[in-house]
N, C-alpha and C. Protein backbone atom coordinates (compact mmCIF):
# COMPACT_ATOMS: atom_id res chain seq x y z
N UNK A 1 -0.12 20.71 30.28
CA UNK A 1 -0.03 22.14 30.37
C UNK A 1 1.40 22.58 30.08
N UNK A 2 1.47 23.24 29.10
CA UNK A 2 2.85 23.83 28.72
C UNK A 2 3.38 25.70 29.39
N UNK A 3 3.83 25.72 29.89
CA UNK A 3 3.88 26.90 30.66
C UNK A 3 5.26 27.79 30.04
N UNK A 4 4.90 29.29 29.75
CA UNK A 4 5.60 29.80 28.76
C UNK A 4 7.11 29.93 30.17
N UNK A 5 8.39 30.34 29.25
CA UNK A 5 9.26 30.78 29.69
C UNK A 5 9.08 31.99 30.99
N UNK A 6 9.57 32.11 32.19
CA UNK A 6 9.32 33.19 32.80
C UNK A 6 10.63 34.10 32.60
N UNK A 7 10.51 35.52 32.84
CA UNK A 7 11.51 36.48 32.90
C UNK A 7 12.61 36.24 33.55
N UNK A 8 12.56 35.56 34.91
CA UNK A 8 13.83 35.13 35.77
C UNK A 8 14.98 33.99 35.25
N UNK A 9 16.07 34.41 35.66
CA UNK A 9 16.97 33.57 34.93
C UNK A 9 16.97 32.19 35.89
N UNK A 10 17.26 30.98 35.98
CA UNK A 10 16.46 29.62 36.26
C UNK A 10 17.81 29.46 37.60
N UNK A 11 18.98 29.87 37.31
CA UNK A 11 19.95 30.38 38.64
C UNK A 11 19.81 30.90 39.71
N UNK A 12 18.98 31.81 39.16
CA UNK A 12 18.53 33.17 40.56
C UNK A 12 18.01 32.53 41.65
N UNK A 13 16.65 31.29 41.42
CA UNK A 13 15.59 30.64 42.31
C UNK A 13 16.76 30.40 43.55
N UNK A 14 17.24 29.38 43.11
CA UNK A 14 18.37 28.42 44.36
C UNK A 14 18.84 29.06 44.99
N UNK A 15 19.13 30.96 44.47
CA UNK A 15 19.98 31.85 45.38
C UNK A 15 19.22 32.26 46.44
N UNK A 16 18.07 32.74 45.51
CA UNK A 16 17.27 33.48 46.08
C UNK A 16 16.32 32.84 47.49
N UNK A 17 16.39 31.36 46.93
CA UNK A 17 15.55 30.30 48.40
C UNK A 17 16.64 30.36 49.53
N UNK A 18 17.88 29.99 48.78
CA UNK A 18 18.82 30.21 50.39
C UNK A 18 19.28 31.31 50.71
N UNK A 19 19.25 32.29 50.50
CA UNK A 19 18.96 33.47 51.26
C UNK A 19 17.71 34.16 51.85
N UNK A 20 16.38 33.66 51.17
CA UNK A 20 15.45 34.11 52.32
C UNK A 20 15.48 33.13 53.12
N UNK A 21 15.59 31.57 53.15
CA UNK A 21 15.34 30.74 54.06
C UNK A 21 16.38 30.95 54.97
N UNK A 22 17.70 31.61 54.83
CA UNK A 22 18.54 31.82 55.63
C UNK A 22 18.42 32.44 56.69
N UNK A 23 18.16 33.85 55.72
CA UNK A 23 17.44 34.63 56.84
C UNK A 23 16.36 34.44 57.94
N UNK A 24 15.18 34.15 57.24
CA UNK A 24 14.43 33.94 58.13
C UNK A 24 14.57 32.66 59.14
N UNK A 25 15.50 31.30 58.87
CA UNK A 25 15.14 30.45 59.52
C UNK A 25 16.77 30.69 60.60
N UNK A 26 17.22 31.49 60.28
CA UNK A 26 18.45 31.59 61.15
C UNK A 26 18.07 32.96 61.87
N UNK A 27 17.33 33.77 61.38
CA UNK A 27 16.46 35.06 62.51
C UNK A 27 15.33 33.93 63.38
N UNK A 28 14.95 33.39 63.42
CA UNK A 28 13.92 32.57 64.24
C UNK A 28 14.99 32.01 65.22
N UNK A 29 15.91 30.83 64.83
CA UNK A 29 16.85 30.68 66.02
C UNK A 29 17.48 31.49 66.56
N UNK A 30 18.10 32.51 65.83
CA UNK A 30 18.71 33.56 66.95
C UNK A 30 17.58 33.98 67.69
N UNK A 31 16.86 34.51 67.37
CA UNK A 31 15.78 35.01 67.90
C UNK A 31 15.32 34.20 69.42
N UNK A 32 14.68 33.03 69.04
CA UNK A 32 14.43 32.39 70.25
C UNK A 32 15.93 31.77 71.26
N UNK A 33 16.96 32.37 71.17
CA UNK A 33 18.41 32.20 71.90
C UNK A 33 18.48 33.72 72.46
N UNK A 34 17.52 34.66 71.77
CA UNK A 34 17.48 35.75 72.64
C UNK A 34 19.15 36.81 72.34
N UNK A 35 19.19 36.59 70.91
CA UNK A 35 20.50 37.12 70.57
C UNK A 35 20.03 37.93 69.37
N UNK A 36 19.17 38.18 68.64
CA UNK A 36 18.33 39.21 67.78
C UNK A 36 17.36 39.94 68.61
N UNK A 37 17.09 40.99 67.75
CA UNK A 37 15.66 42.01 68.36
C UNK A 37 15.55 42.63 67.12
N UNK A 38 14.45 43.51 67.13
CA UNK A 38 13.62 43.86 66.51
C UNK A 38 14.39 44.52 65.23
N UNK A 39 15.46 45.11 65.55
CA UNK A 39 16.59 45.66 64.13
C UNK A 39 16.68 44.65 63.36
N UNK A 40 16.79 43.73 63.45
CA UNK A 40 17.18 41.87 62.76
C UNK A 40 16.47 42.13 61.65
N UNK A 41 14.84 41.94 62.23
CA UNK A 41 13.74 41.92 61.56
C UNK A 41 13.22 42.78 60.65
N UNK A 42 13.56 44.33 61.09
CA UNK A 42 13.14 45.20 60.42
C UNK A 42 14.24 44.85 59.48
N UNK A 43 15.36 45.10 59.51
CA UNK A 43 16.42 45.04 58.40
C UNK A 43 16.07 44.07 57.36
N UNK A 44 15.76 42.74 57.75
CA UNK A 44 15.55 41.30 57.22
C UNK A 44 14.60 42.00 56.29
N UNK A 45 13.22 42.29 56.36
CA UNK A 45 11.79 42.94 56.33
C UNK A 45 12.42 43.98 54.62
N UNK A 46 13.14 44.98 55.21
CA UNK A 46 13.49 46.17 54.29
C UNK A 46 14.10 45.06 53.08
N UNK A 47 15.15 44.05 53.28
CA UNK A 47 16.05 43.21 52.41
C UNK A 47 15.17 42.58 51.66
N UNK A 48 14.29 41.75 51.92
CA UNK A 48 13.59 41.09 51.21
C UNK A 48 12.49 41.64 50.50
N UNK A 49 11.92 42.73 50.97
CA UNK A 49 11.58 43.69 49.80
C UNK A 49 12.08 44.20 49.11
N UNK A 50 13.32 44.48 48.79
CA UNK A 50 14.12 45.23 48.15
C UNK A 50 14.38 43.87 46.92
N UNK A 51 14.74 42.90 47.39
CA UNK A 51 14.85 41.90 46.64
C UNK A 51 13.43 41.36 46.09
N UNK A 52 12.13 41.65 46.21
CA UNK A 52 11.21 41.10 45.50
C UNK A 52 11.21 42.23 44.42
N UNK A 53 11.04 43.49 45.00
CA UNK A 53 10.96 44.40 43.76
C UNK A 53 12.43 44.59 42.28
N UNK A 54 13.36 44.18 43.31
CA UNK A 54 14.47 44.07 42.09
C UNK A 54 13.94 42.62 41.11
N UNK A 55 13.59 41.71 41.71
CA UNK A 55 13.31 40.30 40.48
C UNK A 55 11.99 41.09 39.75
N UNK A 56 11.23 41.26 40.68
CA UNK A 56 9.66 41.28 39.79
C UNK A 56 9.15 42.64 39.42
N UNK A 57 10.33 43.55 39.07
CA UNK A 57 10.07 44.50 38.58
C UNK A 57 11.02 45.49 37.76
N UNK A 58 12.90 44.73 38.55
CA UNK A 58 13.86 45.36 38.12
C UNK A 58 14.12 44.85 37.00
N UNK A 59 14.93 43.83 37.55
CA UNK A 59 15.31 42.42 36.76
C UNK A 59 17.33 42.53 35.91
N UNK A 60 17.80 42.03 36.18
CA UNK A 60 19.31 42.14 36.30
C UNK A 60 19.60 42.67 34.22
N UNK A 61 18.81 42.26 33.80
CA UNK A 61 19.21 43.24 31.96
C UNK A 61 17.56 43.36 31.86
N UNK A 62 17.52 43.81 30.60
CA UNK A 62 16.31 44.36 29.79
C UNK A 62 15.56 43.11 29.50
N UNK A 63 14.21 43.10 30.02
CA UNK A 63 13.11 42.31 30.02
C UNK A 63 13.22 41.48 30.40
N UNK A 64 14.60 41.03 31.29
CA UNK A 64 14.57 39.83 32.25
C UNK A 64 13.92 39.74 33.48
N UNK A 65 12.85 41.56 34.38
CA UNK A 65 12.11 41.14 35.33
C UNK A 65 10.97 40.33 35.20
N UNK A 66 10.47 39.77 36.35
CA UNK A 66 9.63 38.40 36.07
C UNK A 66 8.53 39.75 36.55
N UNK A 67 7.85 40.30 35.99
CA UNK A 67 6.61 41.44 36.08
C UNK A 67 5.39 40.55 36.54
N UNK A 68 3.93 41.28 37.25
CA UNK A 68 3.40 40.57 37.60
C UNK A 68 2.73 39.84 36.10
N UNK A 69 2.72 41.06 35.35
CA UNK A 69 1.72 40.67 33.19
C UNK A 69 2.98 39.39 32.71
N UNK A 70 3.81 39.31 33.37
CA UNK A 70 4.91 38.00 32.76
C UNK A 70 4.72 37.25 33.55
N UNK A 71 4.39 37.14 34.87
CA UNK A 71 3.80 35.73 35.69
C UNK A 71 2.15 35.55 35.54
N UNK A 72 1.59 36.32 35.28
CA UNK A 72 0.03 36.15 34.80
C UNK A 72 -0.27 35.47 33.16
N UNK A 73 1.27 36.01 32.57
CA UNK A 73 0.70 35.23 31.31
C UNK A 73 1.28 34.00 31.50
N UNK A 74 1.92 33.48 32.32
CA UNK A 74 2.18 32.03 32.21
C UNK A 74 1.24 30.84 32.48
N UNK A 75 0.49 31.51 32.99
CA UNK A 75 -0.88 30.36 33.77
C UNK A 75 -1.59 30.21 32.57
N UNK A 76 -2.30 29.09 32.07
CA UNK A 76 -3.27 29.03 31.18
C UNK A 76 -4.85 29.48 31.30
N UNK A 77 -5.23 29.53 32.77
CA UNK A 77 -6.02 29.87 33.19
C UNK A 77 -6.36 31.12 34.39
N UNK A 78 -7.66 31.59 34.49
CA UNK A 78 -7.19 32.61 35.34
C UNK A 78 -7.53 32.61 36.89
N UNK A 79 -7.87 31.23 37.08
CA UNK A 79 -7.45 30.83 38.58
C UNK A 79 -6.56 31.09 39.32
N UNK A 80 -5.58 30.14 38.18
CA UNK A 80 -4.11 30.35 38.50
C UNK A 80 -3.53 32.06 38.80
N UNK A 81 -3.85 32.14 37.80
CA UNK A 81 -3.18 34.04 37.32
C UNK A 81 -3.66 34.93 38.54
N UNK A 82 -4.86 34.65 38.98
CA UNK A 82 -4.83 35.31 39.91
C UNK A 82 -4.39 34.68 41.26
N UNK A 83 -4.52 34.01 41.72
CA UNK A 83 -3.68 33.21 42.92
C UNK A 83 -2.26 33.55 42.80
N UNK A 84 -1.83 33.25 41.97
CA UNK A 84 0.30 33.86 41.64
C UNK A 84 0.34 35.04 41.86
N UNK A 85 -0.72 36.28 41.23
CA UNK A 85 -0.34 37.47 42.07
C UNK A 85 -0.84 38.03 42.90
N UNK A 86 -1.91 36.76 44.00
CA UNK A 86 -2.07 37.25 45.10
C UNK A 86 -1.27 36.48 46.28
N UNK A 87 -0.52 35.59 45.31
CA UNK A 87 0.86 35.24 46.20
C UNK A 87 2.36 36.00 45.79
N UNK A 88 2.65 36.86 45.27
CA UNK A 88 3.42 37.84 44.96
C UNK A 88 3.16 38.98 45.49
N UNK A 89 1.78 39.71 45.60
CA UNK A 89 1.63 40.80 46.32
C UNK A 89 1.41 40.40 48.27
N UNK A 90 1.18 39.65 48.52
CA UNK A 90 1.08 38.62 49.59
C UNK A 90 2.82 39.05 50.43
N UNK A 91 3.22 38.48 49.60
CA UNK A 91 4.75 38.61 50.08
C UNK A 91 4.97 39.88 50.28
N UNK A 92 4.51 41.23 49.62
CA UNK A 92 4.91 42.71 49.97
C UNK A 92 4.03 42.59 51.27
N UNK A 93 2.91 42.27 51.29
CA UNK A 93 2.24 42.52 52.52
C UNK A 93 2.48 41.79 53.79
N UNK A 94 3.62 40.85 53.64
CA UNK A 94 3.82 40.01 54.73
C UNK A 94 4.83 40.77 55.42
N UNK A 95 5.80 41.20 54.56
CA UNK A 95 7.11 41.97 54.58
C UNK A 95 7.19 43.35 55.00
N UNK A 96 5.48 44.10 54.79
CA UNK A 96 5.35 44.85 55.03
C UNK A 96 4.89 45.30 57.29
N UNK A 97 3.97 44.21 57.26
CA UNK A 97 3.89 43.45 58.54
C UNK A 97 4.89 43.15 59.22
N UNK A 98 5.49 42.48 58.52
CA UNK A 98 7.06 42.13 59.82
C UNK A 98 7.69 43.52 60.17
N UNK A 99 7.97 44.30 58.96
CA UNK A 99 8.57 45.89 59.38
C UNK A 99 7.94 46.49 60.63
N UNK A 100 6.62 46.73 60.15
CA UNK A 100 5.39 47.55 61.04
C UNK A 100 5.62 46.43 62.72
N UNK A 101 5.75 45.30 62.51
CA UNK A 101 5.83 44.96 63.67
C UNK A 101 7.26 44.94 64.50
N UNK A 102 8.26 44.95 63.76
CA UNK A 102 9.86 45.45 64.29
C UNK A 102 9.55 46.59 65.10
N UNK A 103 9.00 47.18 64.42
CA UNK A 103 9.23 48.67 64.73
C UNK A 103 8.05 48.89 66.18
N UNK A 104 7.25 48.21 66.22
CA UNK A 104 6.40 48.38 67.36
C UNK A 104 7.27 47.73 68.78
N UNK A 105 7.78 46.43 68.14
CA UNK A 105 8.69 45.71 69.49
C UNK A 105 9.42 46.83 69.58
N UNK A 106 10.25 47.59 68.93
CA UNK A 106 11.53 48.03 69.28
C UNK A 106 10.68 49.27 70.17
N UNK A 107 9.71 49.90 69.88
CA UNK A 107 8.86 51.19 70.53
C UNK A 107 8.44 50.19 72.46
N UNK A 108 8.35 48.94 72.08
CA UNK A 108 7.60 48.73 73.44
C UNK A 108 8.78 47.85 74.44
N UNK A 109 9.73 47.41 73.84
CA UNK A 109 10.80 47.09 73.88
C UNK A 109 11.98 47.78 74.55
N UNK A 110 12.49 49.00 73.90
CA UNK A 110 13.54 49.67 73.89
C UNK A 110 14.48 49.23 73.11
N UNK A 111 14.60 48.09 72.87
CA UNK A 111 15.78 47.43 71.93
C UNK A 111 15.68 47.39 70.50
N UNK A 112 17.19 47.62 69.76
CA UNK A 112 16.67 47.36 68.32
C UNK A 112 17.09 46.00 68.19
């Protein structure tokens, strides 16, 4: 299976893994040390959406975003094609969840 070029530049990935894994795996330890609350998360939440829609829709020059029609045409099949962007829209909805749930701790909470 030969899989076409994607829109993202092949640099970005490595940035982009250690900064969400950062985030999130260094919001989980603070978190359970009881030194984050619910602002962490929501903020984290807002960031990483902001950053899916800048790759997969902005994209840093002209026709370098990785669009969902530029990750759908890379699959040869449409198993694939659809699984990739129901793991791309997946991620808005996960991100979207963590917000909605910041925001409920911080309501039942008091804390941000």
């Amino acid at each position: 299976m030969r899989r076409s070029r994607r829109g993202g530049k092949p640099y970005i990935f490595p940035i982009s893994f250690v900064v969400v894994f950062g985030l999130l795996l260094g919001g989980i330890l603070f978190t359970l040390r009881g030194r984050l609350w619910a602002g962490y998360w929501l903020a984290t939440s807002i960031a990483l959406s902001g950053l899916l829609v800048f790759v997969h829709f902005v994209g840093l020059s002209s026709g370098a975003a990785e669009t969902p029609s530029v990750i759908a045409r890379s699959y040869p099949d449409n198993i694939r094609r659809i699984l990739a962007l129901i793991d791309l829209f997946g991620l808005f909805a996960v991100f979207a969840v963590l917000a909605l749930q910041a925001v409920r701790t911080r309501l039942h909470s008091g804390r941000w």
